[in-house]
Protein backbone atom coordinates (compact mmCIF):
# COMPACT_ATOMS: atom_id res chain seq x y z
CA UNK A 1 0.00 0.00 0.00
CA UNK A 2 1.12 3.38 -1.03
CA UNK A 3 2.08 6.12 1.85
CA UNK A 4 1.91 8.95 -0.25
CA UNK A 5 0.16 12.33 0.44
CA UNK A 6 -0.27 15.14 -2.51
CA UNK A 7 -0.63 18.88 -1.62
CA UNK A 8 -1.99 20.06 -4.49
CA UNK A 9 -2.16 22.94 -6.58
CA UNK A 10 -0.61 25.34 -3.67
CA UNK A 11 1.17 28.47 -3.75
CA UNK A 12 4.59 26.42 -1.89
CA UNK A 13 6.98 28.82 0.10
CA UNK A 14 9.82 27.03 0.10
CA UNK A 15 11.74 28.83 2.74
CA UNK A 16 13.95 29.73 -0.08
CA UNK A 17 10.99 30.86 -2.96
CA UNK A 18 8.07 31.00 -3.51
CA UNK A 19 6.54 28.50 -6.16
CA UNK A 20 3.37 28.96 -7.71
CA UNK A 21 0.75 26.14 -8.44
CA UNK A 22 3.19 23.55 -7.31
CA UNK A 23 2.35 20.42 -5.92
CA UNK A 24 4.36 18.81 -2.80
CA UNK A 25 4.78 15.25 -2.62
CA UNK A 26 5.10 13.52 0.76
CA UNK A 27 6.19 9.80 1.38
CA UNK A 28 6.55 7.72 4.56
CA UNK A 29 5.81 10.96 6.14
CA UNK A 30 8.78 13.01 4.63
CA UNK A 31 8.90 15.51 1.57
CA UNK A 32 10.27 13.89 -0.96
CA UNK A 33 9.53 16.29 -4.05
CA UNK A 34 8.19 19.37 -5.39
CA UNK A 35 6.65 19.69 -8.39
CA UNK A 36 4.97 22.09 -11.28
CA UNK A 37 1.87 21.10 -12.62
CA UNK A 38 3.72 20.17 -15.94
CA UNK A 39 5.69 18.01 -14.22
CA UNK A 40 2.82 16.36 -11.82
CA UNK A 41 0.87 15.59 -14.86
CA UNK A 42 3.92 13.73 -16.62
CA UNK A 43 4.26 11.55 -13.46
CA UNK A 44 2.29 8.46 -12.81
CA UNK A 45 1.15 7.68 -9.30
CA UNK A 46 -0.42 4.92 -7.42
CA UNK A 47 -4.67 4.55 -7.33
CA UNK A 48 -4.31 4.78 -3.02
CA UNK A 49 -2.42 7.79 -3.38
CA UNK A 50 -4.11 10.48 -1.34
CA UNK A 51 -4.45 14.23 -2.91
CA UNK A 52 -5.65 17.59 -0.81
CA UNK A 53 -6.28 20.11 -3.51
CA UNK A 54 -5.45 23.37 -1.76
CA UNK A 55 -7.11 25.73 -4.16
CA UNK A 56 -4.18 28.01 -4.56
CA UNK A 57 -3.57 28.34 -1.24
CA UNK A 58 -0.17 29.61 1.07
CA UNK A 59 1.87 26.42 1.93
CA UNK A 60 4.65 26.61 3.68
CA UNK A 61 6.37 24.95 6.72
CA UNK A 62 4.72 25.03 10.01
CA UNK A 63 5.58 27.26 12.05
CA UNK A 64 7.75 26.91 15.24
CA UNK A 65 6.66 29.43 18.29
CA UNK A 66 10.14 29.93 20.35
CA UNK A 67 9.03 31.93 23.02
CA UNK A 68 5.31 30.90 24.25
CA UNK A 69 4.09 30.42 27.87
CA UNK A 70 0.60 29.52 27.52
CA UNK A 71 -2.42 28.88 25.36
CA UNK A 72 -6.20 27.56 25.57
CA UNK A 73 -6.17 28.19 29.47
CA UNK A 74 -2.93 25.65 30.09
CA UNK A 75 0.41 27.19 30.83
CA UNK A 76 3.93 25.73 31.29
CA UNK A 77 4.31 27.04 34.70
CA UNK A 78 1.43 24.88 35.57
CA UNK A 79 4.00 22.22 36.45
CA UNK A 80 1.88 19.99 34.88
CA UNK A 81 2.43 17.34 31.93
CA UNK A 82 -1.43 17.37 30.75
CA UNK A 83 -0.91 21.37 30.46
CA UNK A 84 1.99 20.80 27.84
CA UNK A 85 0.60 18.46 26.11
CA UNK A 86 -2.85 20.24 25.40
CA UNK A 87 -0.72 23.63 24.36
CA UNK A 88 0.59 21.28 22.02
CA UNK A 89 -2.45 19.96 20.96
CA UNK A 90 -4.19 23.25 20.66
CA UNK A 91 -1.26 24.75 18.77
CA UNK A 92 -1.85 22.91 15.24
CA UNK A 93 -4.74 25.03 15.12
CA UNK A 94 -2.90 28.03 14.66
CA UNK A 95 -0.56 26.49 12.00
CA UNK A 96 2.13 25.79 14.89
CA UNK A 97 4.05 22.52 14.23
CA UNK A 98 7.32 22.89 16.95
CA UNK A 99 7.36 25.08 20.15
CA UNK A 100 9.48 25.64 22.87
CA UNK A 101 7.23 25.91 26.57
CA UNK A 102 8.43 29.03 27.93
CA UNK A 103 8.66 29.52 31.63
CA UNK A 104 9.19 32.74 33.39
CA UNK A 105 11.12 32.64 36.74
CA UNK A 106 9.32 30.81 39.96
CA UNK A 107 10.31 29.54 43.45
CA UNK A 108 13.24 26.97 43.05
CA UNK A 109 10.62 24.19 43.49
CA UNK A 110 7.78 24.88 41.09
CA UNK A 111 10.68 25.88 38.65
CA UNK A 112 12.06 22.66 38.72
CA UNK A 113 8.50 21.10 38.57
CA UNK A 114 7.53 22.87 35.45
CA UNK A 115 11.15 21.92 34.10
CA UNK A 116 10.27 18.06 34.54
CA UNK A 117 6.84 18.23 33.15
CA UNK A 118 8.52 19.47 29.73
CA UNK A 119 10.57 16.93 29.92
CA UNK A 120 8.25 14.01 30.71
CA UNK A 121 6.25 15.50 27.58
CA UNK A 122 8.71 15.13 24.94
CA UNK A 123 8.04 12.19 22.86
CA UNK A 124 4.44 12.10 23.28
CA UNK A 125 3.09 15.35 21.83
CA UNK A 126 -0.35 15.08 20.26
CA UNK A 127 -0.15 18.08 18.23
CA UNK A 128 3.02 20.74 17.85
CA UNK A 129 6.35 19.17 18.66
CA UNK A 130 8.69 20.52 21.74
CA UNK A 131 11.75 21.78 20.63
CA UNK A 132 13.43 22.20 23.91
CA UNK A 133 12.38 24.67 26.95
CA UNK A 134 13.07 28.10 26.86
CA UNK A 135 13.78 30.05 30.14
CA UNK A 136 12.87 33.08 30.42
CA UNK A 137 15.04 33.94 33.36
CA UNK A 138 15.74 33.41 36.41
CA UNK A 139 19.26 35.04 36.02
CA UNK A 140 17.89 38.53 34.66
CA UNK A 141 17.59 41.90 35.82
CA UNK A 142 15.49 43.25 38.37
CA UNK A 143 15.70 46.88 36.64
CA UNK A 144 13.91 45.74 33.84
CA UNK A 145 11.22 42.82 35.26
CA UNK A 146 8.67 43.64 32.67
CA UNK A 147 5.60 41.86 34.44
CA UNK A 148 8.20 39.09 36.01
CA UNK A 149 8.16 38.67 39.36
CA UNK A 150 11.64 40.30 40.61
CA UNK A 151 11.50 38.12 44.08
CA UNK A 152 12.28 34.75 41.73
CA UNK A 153 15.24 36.67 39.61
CA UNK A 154 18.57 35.45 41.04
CA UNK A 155 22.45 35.97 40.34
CA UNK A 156 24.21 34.08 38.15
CA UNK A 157 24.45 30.48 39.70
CA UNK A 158 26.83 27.98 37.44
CA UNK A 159 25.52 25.14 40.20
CA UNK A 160 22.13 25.90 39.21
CA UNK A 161 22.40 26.78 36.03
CA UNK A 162 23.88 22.98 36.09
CA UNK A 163 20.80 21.98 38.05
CA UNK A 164 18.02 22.96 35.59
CA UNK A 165 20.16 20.89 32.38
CA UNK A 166 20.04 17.96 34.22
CA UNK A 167 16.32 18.25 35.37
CA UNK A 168 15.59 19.06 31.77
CA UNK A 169 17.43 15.68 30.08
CA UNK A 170 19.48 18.64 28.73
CA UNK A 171 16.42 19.76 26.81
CA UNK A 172 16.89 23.27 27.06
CA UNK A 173 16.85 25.32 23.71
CA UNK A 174 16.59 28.71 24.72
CA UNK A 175 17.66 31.09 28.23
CA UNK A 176 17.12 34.43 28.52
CA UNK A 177 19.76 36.51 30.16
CA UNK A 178 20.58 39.72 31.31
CA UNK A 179 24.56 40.27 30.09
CA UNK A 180 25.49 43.03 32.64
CA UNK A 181 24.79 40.34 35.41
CA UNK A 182 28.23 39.17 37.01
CA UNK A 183 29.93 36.11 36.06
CA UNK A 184 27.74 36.24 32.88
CA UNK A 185 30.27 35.67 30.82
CA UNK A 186 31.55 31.81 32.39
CA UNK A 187 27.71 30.92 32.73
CA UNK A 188 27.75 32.38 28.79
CA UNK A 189 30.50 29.83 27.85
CA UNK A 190 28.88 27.15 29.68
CA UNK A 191 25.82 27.55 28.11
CA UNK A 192 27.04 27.62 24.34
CA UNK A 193 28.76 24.12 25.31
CA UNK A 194 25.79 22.47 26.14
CA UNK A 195 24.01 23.93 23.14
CA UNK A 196 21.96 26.58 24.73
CA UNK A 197 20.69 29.40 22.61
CA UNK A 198 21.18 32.25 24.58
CA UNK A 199 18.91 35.20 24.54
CA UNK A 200 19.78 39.14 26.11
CA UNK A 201 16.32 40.17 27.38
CA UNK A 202 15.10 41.74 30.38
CA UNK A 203 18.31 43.76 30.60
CA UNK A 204 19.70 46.98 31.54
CA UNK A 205 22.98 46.33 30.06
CA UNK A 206 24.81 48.89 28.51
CA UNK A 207 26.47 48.71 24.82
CA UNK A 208 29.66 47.55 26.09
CA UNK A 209 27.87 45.23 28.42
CA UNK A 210 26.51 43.81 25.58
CA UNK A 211 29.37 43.89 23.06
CA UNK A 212 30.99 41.45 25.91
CA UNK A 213 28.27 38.91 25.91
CA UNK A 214 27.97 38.98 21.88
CA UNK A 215 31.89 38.08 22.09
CA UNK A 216 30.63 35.13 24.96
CA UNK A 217 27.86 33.69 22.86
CA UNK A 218 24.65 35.55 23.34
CA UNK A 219 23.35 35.96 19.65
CA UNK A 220 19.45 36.09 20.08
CA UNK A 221 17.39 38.60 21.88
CA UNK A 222 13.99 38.28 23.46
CA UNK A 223 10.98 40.29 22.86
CA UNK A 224 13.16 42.87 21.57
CA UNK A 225 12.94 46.98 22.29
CA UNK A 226 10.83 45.23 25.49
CA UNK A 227 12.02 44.92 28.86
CA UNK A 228 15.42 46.90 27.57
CA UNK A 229 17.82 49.99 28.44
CA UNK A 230 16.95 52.33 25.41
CA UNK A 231 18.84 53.52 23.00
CA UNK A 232 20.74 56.79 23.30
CA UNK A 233 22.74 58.49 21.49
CA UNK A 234 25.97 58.50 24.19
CA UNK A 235 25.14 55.05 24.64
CA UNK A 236 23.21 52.53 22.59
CA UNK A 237 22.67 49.94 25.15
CA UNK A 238 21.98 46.90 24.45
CA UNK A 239 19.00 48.24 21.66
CA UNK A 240 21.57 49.86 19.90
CA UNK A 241 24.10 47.05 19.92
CA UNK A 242 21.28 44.66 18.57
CA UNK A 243 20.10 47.06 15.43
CA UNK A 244 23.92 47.53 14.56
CA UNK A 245 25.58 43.94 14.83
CA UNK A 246 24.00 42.07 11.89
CA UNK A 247 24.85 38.66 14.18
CA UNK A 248 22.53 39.18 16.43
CA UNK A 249 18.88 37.80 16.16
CA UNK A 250 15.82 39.49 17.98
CA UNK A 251 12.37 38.13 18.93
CA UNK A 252 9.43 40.21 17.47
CA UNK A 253 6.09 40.57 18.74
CA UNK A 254 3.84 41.35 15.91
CA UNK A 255 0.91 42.33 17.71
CA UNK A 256 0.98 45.87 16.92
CA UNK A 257 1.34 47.04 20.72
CA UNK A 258 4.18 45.41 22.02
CA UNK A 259 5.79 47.35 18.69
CA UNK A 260 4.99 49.96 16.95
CA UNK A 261 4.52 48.84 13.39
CA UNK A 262 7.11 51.42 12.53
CA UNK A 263 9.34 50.59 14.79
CA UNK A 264 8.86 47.00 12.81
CA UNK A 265 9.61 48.37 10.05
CA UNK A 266 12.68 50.47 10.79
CA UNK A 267 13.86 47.32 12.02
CA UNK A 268 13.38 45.62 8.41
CA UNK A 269 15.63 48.62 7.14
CA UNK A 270 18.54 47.70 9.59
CA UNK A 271 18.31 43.79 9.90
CA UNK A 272 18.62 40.79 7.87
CA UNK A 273 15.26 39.63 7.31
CA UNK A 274 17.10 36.05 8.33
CA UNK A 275 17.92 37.30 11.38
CA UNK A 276 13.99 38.46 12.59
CA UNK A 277 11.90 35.83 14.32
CA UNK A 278 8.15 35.92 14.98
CA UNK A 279 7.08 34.92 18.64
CA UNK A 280 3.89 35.15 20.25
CA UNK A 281 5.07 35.48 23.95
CA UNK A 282 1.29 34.05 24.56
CA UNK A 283 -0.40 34.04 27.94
CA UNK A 284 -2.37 31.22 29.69
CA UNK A 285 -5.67 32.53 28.85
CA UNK A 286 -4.75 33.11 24.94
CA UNK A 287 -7.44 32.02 22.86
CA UNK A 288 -9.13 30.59 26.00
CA UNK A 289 -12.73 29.34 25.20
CA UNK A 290 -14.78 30.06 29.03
CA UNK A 291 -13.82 30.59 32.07
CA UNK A 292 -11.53 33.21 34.31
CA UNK A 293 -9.03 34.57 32.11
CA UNK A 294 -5.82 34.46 34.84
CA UNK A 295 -2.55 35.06 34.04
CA UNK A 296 1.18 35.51 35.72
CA UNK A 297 -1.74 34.29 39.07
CA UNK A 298 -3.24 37.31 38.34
CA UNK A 299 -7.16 38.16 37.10
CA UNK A 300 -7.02 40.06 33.42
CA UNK A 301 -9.03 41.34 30.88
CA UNK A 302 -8.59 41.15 26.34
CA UNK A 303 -7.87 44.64 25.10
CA UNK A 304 -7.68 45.34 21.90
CA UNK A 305 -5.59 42.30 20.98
CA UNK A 306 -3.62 42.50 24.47
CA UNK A 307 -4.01 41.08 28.25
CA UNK A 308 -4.61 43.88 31.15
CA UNK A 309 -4.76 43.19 34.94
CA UNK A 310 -8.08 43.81 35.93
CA UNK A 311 -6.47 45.35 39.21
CA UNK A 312 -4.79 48.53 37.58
CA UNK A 313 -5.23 48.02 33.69
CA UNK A 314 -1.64 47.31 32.98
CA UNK A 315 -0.65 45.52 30.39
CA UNK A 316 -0.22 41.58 31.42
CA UNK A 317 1.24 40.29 28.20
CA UNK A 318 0.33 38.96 24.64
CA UNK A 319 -2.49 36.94 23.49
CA UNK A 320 -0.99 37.25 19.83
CA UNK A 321 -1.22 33.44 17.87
CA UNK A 322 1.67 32.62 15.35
CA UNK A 323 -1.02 32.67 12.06
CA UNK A 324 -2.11 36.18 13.53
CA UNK A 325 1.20 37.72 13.69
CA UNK A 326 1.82 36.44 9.93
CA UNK A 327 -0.98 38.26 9.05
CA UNK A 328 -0.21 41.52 11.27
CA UNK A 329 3.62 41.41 9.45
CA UNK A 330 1.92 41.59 5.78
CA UNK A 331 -0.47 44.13 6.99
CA UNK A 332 2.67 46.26 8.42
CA UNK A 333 4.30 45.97 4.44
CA UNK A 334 6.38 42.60 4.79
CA UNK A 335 5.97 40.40 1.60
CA UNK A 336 4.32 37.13 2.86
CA UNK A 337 7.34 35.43 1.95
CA UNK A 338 9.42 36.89 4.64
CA UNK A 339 6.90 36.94 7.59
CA UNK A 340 6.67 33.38 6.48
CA UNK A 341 10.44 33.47 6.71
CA UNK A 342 10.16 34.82 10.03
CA UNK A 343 7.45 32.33 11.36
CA UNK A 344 9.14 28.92 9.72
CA UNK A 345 12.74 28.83 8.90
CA UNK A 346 14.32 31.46 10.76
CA UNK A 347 13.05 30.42 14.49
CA UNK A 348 14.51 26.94 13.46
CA UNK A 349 18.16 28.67 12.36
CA UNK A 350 18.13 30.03 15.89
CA UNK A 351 17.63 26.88 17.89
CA UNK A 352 20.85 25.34 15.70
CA UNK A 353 19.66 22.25 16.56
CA UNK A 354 19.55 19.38 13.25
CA UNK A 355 16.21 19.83 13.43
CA UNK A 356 14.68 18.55 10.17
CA UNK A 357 11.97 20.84 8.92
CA UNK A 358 11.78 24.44 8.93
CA UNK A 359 12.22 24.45 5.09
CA UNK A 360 9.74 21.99 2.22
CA UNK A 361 12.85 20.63 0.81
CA UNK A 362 13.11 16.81 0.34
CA UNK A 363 14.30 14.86 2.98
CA UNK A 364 12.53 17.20 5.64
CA UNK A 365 9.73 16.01 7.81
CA UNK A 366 6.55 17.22 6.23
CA UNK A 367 5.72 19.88 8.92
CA UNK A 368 3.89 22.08 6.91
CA UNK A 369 1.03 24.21 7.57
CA UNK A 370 -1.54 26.11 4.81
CA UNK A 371 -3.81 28.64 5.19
CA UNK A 372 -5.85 30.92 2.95
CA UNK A 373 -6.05 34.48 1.65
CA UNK A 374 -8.00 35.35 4.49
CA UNK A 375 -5.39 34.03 6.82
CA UNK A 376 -7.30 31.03 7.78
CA UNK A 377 -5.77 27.66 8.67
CA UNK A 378 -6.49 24.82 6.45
CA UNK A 379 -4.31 22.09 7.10
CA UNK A 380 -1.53 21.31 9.50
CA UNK A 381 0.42 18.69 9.33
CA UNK A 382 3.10 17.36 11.58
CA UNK A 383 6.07 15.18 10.89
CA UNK A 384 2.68 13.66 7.65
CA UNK A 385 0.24 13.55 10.00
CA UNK A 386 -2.69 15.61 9.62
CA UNK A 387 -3.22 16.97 13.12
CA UNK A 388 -5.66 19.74 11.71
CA UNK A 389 -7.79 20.38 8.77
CA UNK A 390 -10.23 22.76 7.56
CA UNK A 391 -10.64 21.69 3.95
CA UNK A 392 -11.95 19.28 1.74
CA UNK A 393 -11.46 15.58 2.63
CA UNK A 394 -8.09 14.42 0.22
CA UNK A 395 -9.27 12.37 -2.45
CA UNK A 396 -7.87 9.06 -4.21
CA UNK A 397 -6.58 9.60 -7.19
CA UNK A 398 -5.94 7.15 -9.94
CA UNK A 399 -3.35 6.77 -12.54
CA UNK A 400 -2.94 9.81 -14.64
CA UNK A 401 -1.89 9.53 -17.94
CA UNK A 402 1.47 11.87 -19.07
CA UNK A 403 0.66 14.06 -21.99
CA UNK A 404 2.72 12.35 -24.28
CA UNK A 405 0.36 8.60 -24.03
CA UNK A 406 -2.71 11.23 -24.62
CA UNK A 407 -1.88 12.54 -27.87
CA UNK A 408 -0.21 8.97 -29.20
CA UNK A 409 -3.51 7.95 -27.83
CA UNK A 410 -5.75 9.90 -30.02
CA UNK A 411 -3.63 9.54 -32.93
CA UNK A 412 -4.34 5.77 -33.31
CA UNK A 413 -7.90 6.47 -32.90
């Protein structure tokens, strides 16, 4: 029995190009071509073969959300395994396919608990697959919390740092950092070592503070213009050194209030568009369907696309979905192509893990996700399984005939 799957007739973003009214061929769960519709038509396929046509619709690989804490009223710092594993569930519905659980800084022991529970959940995802943790913290600092609680930020602990690896199965993708922090630069060295991606956020560092932990391995930054020293003209801080070193990497929330769309766009204008990731930095309560809407242990309230504490209207945090911020980015000017770019391949480039998919090249585990003009999801699929779909049932398709056998064919007769 055949295990091939047909995408057909889609516009395919490649994470190179973008190909138009192409057809993606998947086998034993992995892409194994991409085709024209001349070429599809010259091919010959099996009768069980199993075809979606996608109308002309955006396909492109899924996305992967590197910075999220919470969705669908389940959050990582719930310390609980059936938490990750329904934000992983509920994530294909948003086109997400790979996701790191994000977990801001906690008392040592419900730290470690929520560090376990990722853990425990890798390998068993029903929906969006973990890429690792990402901590957001605890060795940050406390002049620019954001909405983190300050009591949980610490100093730099090497012991602890070595601590949360182990308790992880050294699955930790991602750390956020402040670089100013002493003895950042040994726990910087350490990190890179294990493999740890990290992140300046949450920082008050200054630009040579930050110059120093560029040279010591922090590349990425989180959330980025938020939770940071500003720029200034007789000092960039760590803004500044961001925007100028090309190297660097920077989290953007595409929600239109954690950044100014022109403040997006001035970005464009000064970064490699390869070097810009979309996050959602989504709250428990995100997309929630009933109930008390409670974040960071706290009551809030949706605003106009953003969480508020109901106890003085500040801002809690983002309830922005990856699919949404795609469409926010091409309403702000970007082509689709790169906010694709920036929801797809360039989160994966970060993690610099051999992580196969973030591009639909064969050989690549068909993570892909499609979605319409309108910005609606119609398909998700991870690693060739269909874990959402808002389409057509894919239909069998039997042998079609090349061309060529078509017009020999009506010759003789």
């Amino acid at each position: 029995m055949s295990n091939t799957v047909v995408l057909r007739h889609a516009r395919v973003f490649t994470g190179i190009t973008v190909l138009e009214d192409s057809s993606i061929i998947i086998i034993d769960n992995k892409i194994s071509d991409v085709l024209s519709e001349k070429r599809f038509k010259q091919r010959t396929w099996p009768k069980d073969v199993k075809v979606y046509d996608m109308e002309g619709s955006w396909v492109s690989s899924g996305f992967v959300d590197t910075h999220i804490h919470g969705l669908h009223g389940f959050d990582t710092a719930d310390c609980e395994v059936d938490s990750i594993l329904e934000m992983s569930k509920a994530l294909v519905e948003y086109g997400v396919t790979g996701f790191c659980p994000t977990l801001y800084p906690q008392g040592d022991k419900d730290f470690i608990e929520a560090i376990r529970s990722v853990r425990v959940s890798i390998g068993i995802e029903p929906g969006a697959k973990i890429f690792g943790l990402h901590l957001e913290g605890p060795f940050v600092s406390r002049e620019k919390p954001g909405v983190l609680p300050q009591e949980n930020m610490k100093e730099v602990d090497l012991n602890l740092m070595d601590r949360f690896i182990r308790e992880s199965g050294e699955n930790i993708a991602i750390m956020t950092v402040a670089p100013e922090l002493k003895n950042m630069h040994e726990l910087a060295l350490y990190c890179t070592k294990k493999g740890i991606v990290l992140s300046a956020g949450h920082s008050n560092a200054t630009y040579e503070n930050m110059l120093e932990g560029i040279q010591a391995g922090i590349l990425h930054s989180t959330h980025f213009f938020n939770a940071m020293r500003r720029l200034h003209h007789r000092d960039p801080g760590v803004v500044g050194a961001i925007m100028i070193h090309p190297n660097v990497s920077c989290e953007i929330i595409a929600d239109g209030y954690h950044l100014h769309p022109a403040i997006v766009k001035l970005l464009r204008e000064v970064k490699p568009i390869n070097k810009m990731v979309l996050v959602t930095d989504s709250l428990k309560p995100t997309e929630q369907k009933s109930g008390p809407l409670i974040a960071n242990n706290e009551e809030v309230y949706y605003d106009e696309g953003v969480f508020k504490r109901k106890a003085d209207d500040t801002i809690a945090g983002s309830a922005l979905t990856m699919i949404k911020g795609v469409k926010n980015l091409a309403g702000m000017g970007f082509d689709v192509d790169d906010a694709l770019r920036m929801a797809s391949c360039n989160p994966v480039t970060v993690l610099s893990k051999q992580i196969q998919t973030g591009y639909i090249l064969p050989g690549r585990y068909a993570d892909i996700t499609s979605f319409d003009d309108d910005f609606g999801i119609k398909l998700t699929m991870v690693q060739g399984e269909v874990k959402f779909i808002n389409m057509d049932k894919p239909k069998k398709r039997v042998k079609i005939v090349p061309e060529e056998e078509k017009k020999k064919a009506g010759k003789k007769e």
